[in-house]
Structures are given as C-alpha cells and as structure tokens.
PDB file of N, CA and C in Angstrom:
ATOM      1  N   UNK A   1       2.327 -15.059  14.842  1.00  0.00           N
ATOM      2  CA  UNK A   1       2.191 -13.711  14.333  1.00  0.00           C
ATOM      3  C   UNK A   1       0.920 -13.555  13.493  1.00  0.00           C
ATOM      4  N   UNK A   2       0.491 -14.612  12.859  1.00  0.00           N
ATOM      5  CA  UNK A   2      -0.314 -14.761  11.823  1.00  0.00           C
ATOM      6  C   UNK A   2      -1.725 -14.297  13.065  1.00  0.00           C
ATOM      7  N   UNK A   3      -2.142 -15.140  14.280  1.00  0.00           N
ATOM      8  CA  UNK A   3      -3.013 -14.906  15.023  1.00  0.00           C
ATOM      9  C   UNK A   3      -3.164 -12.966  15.120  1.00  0.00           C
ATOM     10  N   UNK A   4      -1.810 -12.479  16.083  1.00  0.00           N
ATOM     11  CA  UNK A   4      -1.921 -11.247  15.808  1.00  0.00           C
ATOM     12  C   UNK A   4      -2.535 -10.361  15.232  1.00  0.00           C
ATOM     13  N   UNK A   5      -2.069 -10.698  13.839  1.00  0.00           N
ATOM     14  CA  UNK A   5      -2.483 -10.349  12.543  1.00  0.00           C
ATOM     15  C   UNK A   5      -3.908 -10.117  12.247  1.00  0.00           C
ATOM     16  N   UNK A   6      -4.640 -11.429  12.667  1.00  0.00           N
ATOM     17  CA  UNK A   6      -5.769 -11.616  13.121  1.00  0.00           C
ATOM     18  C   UNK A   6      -6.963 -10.382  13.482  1.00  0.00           C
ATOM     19  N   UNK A   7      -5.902 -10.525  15.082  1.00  0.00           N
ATOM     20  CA  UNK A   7      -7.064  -9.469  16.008  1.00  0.00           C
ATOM     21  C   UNK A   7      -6.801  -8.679  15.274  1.00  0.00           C
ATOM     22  N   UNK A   8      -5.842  -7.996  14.622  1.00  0.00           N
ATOM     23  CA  UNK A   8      -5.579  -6.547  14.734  1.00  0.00           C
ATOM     24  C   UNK A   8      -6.295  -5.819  13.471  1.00  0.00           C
ATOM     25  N   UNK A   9      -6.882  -7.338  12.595  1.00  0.00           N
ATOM     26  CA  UNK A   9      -7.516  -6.486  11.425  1.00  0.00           C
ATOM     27  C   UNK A   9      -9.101  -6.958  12.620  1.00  0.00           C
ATOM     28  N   UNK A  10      -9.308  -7.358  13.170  1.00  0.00           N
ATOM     29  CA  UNK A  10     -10.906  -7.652  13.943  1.00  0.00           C
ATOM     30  C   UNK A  10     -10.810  -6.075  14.886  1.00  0.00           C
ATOM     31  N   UNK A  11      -9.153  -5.886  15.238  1.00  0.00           N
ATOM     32  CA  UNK A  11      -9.680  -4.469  15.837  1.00  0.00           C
ATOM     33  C   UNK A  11     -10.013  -3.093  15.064  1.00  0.00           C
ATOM     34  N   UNK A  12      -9.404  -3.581  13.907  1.00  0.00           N
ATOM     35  CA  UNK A  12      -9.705  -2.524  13.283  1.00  0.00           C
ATOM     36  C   UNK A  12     -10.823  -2.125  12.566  1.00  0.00           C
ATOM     37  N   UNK A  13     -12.017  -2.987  12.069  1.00  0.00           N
ATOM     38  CA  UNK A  13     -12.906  -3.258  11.734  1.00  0.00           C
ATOM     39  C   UNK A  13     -14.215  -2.594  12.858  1.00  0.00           C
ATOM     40  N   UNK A  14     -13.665  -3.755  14.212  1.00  0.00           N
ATOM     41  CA  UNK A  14     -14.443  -2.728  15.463  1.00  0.00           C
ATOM     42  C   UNK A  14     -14.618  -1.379  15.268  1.00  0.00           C
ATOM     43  N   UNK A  15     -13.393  -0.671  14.927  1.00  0.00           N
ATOM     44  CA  UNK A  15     -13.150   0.495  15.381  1.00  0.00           C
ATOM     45  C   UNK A  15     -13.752   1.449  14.224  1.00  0.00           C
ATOM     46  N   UNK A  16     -14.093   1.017  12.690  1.00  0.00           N
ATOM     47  CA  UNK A  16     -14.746   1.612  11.840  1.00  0.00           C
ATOM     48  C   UNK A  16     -16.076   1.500  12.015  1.00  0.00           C
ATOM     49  N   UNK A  17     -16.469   0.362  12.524  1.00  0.00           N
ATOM     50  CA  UNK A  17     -18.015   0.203  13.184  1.00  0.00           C
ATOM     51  C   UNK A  17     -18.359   1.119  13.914  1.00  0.00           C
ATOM     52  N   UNK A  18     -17.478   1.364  14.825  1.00  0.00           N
ATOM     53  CA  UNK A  18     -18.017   2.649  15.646  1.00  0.00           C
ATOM     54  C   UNK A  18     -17.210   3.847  15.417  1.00  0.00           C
ATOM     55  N   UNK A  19     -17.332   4.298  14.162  1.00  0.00           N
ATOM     56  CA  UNK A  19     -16.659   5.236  13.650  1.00  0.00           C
ATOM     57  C   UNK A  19     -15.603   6.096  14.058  1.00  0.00           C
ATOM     58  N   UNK A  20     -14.553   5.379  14.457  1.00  0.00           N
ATOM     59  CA  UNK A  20     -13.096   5.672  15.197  1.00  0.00           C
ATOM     60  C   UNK A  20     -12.525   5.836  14.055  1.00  0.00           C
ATOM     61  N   UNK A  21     -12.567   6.412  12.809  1.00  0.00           N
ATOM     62  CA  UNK A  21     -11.623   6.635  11.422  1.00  0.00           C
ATOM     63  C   UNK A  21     -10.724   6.494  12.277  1.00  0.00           C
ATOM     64  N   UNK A  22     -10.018   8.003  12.988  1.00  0.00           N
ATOM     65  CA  UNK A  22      -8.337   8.141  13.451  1.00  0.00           C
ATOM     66  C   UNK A  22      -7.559   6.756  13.819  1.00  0.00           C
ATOM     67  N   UNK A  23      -8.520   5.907  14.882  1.00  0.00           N
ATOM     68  CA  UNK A  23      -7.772   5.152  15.866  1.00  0.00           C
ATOM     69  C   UNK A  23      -7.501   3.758  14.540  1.00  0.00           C
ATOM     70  N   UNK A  24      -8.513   3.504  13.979  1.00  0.00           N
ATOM     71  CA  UNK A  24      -8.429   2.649  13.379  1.00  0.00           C
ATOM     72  C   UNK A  24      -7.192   2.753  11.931  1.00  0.00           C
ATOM     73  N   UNK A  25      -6.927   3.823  11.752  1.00  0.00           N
ATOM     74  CA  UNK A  25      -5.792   4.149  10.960  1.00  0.00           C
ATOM     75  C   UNK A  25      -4.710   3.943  11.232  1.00  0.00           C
ATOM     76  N   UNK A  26      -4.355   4.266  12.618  1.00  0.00           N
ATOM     77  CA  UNK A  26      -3.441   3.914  13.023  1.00  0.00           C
ATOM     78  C   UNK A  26      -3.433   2.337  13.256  1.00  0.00           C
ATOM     79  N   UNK A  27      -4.323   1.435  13.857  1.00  0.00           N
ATOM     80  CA  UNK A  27      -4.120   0.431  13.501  1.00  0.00           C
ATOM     81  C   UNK A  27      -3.756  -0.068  12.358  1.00  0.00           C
ATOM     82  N   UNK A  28      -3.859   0.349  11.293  1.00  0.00           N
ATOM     83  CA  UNK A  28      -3.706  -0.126   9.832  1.00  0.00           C
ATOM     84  C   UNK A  28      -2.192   0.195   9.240  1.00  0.00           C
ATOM     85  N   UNK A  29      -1.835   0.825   9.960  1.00  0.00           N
ATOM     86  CA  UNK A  29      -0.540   1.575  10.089  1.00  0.00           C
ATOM     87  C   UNK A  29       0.470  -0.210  10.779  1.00  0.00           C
ATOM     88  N   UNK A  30      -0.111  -0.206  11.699  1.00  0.00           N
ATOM     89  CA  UNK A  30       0.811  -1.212  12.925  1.00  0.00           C
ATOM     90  C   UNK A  30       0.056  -3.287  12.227  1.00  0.00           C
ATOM     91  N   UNK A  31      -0.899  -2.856  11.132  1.00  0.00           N
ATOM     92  CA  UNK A  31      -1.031  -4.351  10.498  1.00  0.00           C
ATOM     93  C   UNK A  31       0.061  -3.832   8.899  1.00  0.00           C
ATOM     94  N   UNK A  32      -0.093  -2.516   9.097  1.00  0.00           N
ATOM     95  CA  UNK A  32       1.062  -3.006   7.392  1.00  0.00           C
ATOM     96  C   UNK A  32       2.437  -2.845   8.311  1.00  0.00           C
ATOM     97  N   UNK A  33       2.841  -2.484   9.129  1.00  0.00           N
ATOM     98  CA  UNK A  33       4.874  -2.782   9.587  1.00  0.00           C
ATOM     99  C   UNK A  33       4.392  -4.984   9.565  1.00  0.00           C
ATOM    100  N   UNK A  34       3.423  -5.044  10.217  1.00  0.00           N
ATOM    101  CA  UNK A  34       3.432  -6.591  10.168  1.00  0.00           C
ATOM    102  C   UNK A  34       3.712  -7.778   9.258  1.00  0.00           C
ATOM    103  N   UNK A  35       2.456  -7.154   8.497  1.00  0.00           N
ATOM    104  CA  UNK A  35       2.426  -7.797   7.083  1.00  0.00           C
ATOM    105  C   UNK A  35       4.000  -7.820   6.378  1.00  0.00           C
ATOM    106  N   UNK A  36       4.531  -6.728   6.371  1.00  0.00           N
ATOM    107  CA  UNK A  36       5.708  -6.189   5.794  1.00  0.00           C
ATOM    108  C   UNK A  36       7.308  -7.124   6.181  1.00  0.00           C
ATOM    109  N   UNK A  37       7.085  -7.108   8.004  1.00  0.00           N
ATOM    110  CA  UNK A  37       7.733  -8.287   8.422  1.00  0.00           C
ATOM    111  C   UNK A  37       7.308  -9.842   8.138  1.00  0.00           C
ATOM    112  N   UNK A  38       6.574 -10.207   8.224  1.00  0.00           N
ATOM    113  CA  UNK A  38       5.973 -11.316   7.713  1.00  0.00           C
ATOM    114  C   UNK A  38       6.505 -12.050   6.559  1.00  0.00           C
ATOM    115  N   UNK A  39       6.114 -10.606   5.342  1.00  0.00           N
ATOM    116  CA  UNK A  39       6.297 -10.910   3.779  1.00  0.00           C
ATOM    117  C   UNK A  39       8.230 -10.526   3.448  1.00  0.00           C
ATOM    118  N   UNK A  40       8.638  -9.892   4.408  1.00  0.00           N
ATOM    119  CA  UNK A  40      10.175  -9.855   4.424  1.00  0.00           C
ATOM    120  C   UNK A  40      10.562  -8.458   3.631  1.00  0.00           C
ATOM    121  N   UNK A  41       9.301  -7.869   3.454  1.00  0.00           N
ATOM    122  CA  UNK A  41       9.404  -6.414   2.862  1.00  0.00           C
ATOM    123  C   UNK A  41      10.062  -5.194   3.669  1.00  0.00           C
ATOM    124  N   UNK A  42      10.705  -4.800   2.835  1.00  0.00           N
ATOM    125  CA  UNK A  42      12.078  -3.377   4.080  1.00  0.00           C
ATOM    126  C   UNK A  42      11.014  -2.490   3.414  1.00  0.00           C
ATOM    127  N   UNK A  43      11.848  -0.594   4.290  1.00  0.00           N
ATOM    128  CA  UNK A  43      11.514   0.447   4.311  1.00  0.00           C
ATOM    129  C   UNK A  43      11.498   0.731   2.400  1.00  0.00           C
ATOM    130  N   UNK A  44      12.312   0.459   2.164  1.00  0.00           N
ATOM    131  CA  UNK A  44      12.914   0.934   0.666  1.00  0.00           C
ATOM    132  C   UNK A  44      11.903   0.009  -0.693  1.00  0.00           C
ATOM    133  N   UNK A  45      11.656  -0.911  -0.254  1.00  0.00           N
ATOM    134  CA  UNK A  45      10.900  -1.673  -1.129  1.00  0.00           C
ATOM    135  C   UNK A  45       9.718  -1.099  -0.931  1.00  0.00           C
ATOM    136  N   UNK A  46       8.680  -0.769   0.115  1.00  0.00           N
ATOM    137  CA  UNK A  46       7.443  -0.090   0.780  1.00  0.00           C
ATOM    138  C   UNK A  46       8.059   1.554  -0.163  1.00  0.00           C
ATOM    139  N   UNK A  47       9.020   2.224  -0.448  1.00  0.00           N
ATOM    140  CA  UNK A  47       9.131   3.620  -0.659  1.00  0.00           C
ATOM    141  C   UNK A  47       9.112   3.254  -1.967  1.00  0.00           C
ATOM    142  N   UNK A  48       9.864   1.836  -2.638  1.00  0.00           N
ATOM    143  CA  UNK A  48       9.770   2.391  -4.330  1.00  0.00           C
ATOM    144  C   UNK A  48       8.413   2.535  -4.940  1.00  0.00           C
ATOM    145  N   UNK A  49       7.331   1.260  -4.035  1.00  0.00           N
ATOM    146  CA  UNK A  49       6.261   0.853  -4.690  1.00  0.00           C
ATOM    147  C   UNK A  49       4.932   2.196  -4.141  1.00  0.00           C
ATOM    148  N   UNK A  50       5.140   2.959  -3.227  1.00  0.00           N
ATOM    149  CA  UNK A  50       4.418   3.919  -3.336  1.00  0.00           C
ATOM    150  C   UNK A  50       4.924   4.811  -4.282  1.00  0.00           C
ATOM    151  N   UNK A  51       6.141   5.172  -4.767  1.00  0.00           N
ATOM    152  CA  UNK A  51       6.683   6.271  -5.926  1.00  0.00           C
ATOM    153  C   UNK A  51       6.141   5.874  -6.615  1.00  0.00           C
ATOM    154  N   UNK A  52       5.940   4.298  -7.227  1.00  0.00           N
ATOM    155  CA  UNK A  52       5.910   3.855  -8.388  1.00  0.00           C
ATOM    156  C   UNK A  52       4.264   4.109  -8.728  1.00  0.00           C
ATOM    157  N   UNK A  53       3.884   3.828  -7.888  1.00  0.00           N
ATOM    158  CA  UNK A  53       1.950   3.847  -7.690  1.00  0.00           C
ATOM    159  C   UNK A  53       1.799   5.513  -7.938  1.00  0.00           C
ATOM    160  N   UNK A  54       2.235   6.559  -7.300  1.00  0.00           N
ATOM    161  CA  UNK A  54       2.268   7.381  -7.581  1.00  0.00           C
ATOM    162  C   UNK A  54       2.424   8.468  -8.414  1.00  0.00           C
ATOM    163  N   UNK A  55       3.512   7.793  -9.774  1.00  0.00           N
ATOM    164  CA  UNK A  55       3.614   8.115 -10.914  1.00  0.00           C
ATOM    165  C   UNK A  55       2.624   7.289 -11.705  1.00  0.00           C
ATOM    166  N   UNK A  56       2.343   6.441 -11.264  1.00  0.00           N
ATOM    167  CA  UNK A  56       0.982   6.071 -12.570  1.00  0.00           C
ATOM    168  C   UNK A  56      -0.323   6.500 -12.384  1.00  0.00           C
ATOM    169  N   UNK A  57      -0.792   7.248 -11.094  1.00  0.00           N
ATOM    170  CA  UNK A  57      -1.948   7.941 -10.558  1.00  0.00           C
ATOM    171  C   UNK A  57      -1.723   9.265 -11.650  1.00  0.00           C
ATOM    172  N   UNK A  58      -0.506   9.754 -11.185  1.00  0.00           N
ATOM    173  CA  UNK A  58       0.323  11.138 -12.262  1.00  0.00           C
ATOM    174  C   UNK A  58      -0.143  10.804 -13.781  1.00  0.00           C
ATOM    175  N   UNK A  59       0.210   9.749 -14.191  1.00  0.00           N
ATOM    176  CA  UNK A  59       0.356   9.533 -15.326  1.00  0.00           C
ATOM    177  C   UNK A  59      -0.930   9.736 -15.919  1.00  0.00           C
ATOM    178  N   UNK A  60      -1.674   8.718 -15.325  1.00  0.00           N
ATOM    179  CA  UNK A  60      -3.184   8.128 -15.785  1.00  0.00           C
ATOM    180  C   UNK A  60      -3.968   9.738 -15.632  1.00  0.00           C
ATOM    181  N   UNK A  61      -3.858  11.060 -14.552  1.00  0.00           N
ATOM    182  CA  UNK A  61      -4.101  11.854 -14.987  1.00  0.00           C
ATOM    183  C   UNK A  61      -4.050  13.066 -16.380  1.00  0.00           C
ATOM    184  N   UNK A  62      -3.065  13.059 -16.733  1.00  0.00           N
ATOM    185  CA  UNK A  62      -2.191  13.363 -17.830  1.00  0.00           C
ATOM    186  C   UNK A  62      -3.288  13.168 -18.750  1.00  0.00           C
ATOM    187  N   UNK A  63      -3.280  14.293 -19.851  1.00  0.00           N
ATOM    188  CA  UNK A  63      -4.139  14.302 -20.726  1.00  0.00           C
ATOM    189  C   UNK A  63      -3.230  12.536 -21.663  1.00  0.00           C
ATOM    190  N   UNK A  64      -3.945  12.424 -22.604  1.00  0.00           N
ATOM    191  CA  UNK A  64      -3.597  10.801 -23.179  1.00  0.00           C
ATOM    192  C   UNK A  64      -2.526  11.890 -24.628  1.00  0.00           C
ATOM    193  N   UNK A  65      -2.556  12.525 -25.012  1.00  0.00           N
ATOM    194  CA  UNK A  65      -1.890  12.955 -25.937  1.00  0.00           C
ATOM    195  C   UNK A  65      -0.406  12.949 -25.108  1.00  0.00           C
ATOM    196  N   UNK A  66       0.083  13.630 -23.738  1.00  0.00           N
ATOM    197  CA  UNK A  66       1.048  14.014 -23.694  1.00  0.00           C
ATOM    198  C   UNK A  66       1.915  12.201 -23.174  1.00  0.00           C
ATOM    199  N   UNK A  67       0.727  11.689 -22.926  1.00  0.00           N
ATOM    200  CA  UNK A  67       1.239  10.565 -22.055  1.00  0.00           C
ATOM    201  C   UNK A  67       1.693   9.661 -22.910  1.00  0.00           C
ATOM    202  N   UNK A  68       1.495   9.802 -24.404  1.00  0.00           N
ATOM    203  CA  UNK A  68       1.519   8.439 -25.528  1.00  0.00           C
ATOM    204  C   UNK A  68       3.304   9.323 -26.037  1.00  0.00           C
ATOM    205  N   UNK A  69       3.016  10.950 -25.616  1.00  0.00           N
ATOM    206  CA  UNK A  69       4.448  11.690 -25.995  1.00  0.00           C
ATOM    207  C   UNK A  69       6.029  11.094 -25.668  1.00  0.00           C
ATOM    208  N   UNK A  70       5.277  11.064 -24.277  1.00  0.00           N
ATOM    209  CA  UNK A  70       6.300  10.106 -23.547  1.00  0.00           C
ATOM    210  C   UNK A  70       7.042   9.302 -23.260  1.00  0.00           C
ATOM    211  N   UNK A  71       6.614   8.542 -24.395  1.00  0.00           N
ATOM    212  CA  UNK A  71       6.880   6.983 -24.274  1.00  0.00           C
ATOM    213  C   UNK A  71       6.573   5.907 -23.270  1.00  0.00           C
ATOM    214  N   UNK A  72       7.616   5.333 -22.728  1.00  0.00           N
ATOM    215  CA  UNK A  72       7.459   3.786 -22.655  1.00  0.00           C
ATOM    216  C   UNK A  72       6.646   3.553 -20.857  1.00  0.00           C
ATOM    217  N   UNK A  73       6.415   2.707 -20.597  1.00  0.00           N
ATOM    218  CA  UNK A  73       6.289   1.851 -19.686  1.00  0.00           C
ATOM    219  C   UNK A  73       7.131   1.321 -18.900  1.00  0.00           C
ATOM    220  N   UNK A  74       7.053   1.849 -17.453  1.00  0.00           N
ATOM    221  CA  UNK A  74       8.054   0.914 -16.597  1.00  0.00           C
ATOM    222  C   UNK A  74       7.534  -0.306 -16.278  1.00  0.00           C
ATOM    223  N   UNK A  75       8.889  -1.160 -15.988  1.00  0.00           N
ATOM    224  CA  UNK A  75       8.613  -2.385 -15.447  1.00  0.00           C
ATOM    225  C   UNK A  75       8.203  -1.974 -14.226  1.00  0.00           C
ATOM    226  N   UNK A  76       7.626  -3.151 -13.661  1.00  0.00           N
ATOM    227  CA  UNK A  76       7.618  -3.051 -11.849  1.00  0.00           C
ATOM    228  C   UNK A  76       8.569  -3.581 -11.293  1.00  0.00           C
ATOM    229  N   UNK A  77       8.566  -2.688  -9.887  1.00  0.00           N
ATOM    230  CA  UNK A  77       9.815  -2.310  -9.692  1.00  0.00           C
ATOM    231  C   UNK A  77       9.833  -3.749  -8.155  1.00  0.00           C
ATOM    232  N   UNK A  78       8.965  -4.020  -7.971  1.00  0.00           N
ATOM    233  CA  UNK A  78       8.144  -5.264  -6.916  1.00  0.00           C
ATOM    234  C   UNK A  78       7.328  -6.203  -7.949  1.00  0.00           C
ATOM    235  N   UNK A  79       7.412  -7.487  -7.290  1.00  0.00           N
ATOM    236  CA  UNK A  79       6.675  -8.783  -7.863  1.00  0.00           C
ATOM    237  C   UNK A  79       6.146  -9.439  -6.441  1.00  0.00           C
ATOM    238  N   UNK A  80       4.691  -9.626  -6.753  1.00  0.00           N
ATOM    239  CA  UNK A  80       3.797 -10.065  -5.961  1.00  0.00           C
ATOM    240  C   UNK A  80       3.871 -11.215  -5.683  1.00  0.00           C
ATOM    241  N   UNK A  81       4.550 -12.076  -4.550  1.00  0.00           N
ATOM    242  CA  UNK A  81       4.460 -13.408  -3.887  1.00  0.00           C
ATOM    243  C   UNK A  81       3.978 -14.084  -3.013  1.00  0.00           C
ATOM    244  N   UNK A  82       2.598 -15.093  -3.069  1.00  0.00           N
ATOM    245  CA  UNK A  82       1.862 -15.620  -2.534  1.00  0.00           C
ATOM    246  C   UNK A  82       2.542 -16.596  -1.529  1.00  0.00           C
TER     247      UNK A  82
END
C-alpha cells in the first residue's frame, strides 16, 4: 500500500506541474482515504479534527480581548502517532 501511496503523491505532483489544480485534488482526496486507512483513522476522528482546526482558525480570528473573555483551551481531541 505504502508503494501506492507512492505513485499517487508522484501523480499528483505531475498533475500540478501541468496545472491540472481540479484533477490533482481529487487525487489528494483518494491519498488522504489512504493515509487514513493505513494510520487506522475513521470518518469521525477525520470530522472531530477538522471542527477542532476550525474553531481555532475562528478563534485566532477573534479580536484577542473577546478571546482571553472566554476562557480556557481545549485539549486535542487527536494525538499524533509516528
């Protein structure tokens, strides 16, 4: 799988070379379900960690007065394993 893995980031690379944005997105699409199987990552773990990324994009916009209002800091909700 790991080979796979391989081509599919060499195809995707091709495909920004010759400026295929669309096609090559979608490849990037079909190397993260991989990666995801690989690393043993489900649908739901992939949905918390974009919410979670998403509220700190939110956040980090937020003027700094309302954001210190707020309080605390979440933990993460995923831990990164090599």
């Amino acid at each position: 799988m790991l080979s796979v893995l391989g081509k599919l980031e060499e195809c995707r690379a091709a495909l920004l070379a010759r400026n295929s944005r669309e096609t090559a997105e979608l490849v990037s699409v079909a190397i993260l379900e991989l990666r995801m199987k690989l690393n043993g990552i489900d649908e739901m773990e992939l949905r918390a960690l974009c919410d979670e990324m998403t509220m700190r994009v939110e956040d980090e916009e937020r003027p700094r007065e309302l954001k210190s209002a707020h309080g605390h800091r979440r933990r993460p909700l995923l831990r990164l394993v090599k």
